[in-house]
PDB file of N, CA and C in Angstrom:
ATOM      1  N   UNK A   1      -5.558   0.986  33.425  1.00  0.00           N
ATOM      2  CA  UNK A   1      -4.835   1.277  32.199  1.00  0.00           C
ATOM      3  C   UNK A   1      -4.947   0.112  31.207  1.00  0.00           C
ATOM      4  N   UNK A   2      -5.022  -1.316  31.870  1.00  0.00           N
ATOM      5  CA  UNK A   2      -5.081  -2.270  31.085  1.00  0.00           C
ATOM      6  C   UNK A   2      -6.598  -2.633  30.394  1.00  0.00           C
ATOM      7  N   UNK A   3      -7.392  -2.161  30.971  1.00  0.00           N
ATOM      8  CA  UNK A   3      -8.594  -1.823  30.495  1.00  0.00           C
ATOM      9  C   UNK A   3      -8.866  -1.335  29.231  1.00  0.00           C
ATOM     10  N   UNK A   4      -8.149   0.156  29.773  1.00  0.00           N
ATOM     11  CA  UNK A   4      -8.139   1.307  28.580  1.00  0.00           C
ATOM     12  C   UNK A   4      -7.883   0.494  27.319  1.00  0.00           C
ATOM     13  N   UNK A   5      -6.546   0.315  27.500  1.00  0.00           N
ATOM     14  CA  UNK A   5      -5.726  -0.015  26.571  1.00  0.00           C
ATOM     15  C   UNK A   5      -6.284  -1.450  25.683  1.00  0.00           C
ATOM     16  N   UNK A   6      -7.221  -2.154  26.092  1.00  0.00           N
ATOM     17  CA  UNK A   6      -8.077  -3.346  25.728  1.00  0.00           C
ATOM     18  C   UNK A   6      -9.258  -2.748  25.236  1.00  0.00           C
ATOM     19  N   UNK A   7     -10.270  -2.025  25.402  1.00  0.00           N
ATOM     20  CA  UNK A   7     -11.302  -1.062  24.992  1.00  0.00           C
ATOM     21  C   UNK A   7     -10.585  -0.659  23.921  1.00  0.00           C
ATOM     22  N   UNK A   8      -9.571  -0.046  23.606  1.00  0.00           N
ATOM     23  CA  UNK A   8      -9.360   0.847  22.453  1.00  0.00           C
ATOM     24  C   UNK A   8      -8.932  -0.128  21.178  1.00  0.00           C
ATOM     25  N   UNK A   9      -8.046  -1.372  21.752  1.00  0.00           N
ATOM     26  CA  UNK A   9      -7.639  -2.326  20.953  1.00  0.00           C
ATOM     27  C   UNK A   9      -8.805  -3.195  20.869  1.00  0.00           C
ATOM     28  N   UNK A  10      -9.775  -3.321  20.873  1.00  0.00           N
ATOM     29  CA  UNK A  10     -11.267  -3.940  20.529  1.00  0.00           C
ATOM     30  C   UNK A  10     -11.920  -3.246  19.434  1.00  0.00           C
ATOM     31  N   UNK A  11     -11.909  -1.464  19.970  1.00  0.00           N
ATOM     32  CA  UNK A  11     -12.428  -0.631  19.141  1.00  0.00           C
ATOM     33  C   UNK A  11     -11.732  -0.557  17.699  1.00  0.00           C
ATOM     34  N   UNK A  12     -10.879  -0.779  17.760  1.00  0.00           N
ATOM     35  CA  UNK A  12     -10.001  -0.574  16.497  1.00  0.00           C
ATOM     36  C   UNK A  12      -9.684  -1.682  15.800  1.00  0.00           C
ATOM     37  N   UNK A  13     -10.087  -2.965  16.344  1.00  0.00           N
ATOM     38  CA  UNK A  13     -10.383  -3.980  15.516  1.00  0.00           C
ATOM     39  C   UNK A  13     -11.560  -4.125  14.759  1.00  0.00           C
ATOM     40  N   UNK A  14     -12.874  -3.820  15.757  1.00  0.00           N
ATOM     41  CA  UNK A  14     -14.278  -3.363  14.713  1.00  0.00           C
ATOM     42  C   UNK A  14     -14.078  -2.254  13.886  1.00  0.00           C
ATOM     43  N   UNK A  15     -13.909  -1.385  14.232  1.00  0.00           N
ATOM     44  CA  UNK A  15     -13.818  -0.337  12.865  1.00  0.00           C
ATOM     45  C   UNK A  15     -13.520  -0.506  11.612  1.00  0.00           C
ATOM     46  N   UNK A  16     -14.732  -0.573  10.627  1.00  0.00           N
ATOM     47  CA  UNK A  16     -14.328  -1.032   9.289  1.00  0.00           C
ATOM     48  C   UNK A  16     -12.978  -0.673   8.403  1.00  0.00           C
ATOM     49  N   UNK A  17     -12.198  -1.175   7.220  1.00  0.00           N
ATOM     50  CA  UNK A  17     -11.087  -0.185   7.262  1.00  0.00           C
ATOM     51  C   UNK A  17     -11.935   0.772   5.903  1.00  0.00           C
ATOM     52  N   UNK A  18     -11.765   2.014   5.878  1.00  0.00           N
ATOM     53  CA  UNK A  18     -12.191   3.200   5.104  1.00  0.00           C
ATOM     54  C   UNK A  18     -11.625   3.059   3.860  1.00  0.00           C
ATOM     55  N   UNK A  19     -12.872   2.899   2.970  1.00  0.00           N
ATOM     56  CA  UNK A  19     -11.927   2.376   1.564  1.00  0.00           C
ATOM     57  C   UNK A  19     -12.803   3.722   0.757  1.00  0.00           C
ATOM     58  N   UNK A  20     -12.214   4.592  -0.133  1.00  0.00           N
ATOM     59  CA  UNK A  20     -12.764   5.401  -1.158  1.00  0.00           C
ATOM     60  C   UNK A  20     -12.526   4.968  -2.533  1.00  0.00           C
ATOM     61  N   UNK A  21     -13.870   4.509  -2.872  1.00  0.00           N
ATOM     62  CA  UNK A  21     -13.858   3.966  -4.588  1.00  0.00           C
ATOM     63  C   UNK A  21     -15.167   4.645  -5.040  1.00  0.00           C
ATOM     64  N   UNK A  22     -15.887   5.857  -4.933  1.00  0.00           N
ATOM     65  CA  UNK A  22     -16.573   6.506  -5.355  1.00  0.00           C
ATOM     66  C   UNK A  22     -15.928   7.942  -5.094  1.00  0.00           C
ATOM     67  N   UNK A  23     -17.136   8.643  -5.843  1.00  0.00           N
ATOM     68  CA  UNK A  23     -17.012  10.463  -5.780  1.00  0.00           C
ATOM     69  C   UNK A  23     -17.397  10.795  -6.946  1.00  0.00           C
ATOM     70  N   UNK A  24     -17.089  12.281  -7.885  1.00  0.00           N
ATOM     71  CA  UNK A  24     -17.375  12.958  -8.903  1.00  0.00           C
ATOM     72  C   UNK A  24     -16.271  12.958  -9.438  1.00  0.00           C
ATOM     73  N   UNK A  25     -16.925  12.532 -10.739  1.00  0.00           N
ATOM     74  CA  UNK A  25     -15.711  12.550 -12.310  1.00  0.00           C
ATOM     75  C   UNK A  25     -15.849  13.494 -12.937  1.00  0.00           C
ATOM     76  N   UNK A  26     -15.082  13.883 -13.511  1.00  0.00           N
ATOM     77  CA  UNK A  26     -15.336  14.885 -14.445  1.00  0.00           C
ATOM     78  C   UNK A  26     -16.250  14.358 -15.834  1.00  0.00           C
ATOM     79  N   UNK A  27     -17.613  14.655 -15.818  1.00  0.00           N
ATOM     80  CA  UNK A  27     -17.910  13.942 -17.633  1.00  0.00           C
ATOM     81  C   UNK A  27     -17.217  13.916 -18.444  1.00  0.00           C
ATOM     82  N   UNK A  28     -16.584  14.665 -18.797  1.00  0.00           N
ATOM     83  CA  UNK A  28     -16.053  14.464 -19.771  1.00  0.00           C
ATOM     84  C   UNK A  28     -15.067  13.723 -20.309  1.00  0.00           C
ATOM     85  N   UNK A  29     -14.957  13.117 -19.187  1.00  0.00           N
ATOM     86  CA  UNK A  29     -13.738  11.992 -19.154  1.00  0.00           C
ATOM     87  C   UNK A  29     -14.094  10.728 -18.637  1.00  0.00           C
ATOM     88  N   UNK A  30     -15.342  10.376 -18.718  1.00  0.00           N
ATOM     89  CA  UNK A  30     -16.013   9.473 -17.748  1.00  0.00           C
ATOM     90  C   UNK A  30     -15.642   8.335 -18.631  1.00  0.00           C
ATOM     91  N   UNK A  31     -15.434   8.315 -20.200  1.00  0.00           N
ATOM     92  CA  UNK A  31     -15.187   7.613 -21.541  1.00  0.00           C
ATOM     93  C   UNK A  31     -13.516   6.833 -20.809  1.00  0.00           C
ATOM     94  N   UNK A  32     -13.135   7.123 -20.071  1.00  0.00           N
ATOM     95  CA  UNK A  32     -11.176   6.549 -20.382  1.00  0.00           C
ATOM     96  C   UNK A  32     -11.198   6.456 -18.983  1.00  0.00           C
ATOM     97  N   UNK A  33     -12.259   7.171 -18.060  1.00  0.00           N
ATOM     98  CA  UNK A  33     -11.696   6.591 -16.520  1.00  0.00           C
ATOM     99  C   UNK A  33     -12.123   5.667 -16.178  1.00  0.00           C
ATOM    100  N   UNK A  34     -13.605   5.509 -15.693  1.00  0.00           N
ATOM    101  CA  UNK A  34     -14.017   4.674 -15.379  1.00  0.00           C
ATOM    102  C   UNK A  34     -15.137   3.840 -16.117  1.00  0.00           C
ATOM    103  N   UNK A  35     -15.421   3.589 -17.328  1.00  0.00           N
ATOM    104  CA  UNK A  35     -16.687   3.433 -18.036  1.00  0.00           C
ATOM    105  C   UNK A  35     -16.668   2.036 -17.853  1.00  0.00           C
ATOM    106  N   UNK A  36     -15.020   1.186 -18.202  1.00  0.00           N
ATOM    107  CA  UNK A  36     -15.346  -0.339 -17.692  1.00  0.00           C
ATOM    108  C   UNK A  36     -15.542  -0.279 -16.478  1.00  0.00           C
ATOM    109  N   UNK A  37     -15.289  -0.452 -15.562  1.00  0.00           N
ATOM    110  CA  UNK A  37     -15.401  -0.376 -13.991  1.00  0.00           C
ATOM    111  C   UNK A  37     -16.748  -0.468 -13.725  1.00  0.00           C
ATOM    112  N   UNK A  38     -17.488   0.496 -14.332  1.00  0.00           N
ATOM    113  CA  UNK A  38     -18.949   0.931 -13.695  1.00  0.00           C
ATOM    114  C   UNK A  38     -19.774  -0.187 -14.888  1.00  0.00           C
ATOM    115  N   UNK A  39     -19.695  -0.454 -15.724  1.00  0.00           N
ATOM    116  CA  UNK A  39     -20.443  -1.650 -16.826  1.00  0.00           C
ATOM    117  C   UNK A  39     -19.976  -2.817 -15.568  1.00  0.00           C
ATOM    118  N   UNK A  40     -19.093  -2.894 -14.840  1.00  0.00           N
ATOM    119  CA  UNK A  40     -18.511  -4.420 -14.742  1.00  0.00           C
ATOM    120  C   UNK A  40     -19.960  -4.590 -13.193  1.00  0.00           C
ATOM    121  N   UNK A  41     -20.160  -3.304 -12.711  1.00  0.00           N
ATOM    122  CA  UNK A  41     -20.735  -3.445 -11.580  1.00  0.00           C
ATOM    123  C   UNK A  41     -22.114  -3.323 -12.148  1.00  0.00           C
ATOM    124  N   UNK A  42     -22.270  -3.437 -13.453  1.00  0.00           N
ATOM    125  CA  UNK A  42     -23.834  -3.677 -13.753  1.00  0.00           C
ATOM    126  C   UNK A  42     -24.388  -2.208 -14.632  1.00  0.00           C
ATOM    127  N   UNK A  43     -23.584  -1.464 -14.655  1.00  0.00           N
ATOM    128  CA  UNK A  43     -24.107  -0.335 -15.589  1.00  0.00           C
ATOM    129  C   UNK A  43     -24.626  -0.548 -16.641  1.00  0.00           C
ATOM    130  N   UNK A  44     -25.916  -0.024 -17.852  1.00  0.00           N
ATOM    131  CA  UNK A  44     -26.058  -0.462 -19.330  1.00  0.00           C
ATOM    132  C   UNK A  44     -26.020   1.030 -19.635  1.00  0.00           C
ATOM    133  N   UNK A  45     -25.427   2.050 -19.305  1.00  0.00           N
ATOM    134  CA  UNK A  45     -25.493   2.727 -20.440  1.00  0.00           C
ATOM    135  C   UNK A  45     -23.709   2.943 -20.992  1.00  0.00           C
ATOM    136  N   UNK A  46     -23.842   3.535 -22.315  1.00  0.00           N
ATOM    137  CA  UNK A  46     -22.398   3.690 -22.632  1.00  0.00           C
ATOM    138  C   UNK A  46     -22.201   5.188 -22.562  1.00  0.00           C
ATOM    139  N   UNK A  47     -20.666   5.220 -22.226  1.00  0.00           N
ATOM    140  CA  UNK A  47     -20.455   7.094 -22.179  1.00  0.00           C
ATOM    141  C   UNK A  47     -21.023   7.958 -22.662  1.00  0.00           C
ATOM    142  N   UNK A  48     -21.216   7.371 -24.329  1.00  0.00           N
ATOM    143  CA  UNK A  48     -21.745   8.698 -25.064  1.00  0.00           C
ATOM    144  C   UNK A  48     -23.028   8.631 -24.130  1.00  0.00           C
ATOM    145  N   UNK A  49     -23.741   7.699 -24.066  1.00  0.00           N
ATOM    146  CA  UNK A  49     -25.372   7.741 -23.321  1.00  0.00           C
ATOM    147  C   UNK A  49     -25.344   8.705 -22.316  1.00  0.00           C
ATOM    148  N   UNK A  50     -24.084   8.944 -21.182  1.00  0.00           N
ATOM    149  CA  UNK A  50     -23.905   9.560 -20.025  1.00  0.00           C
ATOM    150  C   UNK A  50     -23.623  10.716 -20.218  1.00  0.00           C
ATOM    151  N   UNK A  51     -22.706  11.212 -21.488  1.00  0.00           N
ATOM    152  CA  UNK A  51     -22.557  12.642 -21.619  1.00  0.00           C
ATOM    153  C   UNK A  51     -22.020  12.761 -22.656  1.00  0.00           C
ATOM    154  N   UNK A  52     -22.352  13.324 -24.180  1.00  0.00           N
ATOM    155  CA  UNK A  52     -22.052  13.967 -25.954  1.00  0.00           C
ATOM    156  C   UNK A  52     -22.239  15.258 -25.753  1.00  0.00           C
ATOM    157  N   UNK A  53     -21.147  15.920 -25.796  1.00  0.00           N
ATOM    158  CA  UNK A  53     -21.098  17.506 -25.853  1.00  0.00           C
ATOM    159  C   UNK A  53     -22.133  18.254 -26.529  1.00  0.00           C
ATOM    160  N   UNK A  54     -22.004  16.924 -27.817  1.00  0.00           N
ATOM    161  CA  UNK A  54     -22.696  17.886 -29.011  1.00  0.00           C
ATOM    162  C   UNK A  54     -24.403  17.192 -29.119  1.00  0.00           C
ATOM    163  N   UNK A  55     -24.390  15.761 -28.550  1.00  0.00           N
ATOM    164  CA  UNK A  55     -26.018  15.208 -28.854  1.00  0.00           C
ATOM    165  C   UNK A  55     -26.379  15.211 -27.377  1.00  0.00           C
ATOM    166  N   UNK A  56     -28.058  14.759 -27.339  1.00  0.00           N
ATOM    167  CA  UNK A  56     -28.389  14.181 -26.194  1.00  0.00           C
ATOM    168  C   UNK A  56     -27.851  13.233 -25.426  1.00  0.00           C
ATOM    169  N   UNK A  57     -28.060  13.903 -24.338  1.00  0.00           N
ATOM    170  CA  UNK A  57     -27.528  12.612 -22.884  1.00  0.00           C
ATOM    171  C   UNK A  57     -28.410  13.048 -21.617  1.00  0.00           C
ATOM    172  N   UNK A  58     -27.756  12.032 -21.157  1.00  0.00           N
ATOM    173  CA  UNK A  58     -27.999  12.325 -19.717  1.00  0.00           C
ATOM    174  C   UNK A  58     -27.730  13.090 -18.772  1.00  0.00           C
ATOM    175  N   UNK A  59     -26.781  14.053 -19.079  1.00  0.00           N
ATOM    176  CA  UNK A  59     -26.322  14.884 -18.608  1.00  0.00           C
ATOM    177  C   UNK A  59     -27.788  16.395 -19.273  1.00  0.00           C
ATOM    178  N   UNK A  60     -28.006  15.943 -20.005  1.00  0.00           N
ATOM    179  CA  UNK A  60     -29.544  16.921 -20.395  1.00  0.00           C
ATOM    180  C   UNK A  60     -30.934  16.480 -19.671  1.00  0.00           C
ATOM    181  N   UNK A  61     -31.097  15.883 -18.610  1.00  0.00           N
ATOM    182  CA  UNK A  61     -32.145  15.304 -18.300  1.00  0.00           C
ATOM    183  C   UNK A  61     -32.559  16.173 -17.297  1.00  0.00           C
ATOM    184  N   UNK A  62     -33.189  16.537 -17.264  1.00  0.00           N
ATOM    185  CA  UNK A  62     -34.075  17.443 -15.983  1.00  0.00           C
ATOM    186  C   UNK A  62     -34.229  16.612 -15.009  1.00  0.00           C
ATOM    187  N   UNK A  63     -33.712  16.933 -14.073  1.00  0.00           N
ATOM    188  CA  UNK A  63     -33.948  16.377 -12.397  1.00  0.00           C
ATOM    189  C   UNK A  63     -34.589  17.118 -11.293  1.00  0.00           C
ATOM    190  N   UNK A  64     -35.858  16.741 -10.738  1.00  0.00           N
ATOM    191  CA  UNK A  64     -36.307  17.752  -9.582  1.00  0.00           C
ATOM    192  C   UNK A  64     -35.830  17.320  -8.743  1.00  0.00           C
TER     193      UNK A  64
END
């Protein structure tokens, strides 16, 4: 049992702790959520670049 109980308390010290700081934004809001955040980690484009309802973006780019 003291085994067990040492195996599991080993295991659960390596286990990284689970952090969520990615996923899908909504574009259209990409302008007020996160646009500093993602420049600070090295991004160069600016929102409008990522998605303009009304002009070109990136959100128009053909992807295969």
């Amino acid at each position: 049992m003291k085994r067990l109980s040492m195996t599991l308390m080993a295991f659960l010290l390596l286990v990284p702790i689970a952090r969520a700081d990615e996923g899908m934004w909504f574009l259209m809001f990409i302008e007020r959520l996160n646009q500093r955040d993602m420049q600070k980690l090295g991004l160069q484009l600016t929102a409008q670049e990522i998605y303009s309802i009304n002009n070109n973006s990136l959100k128009d780019a053909i992807v295969q």
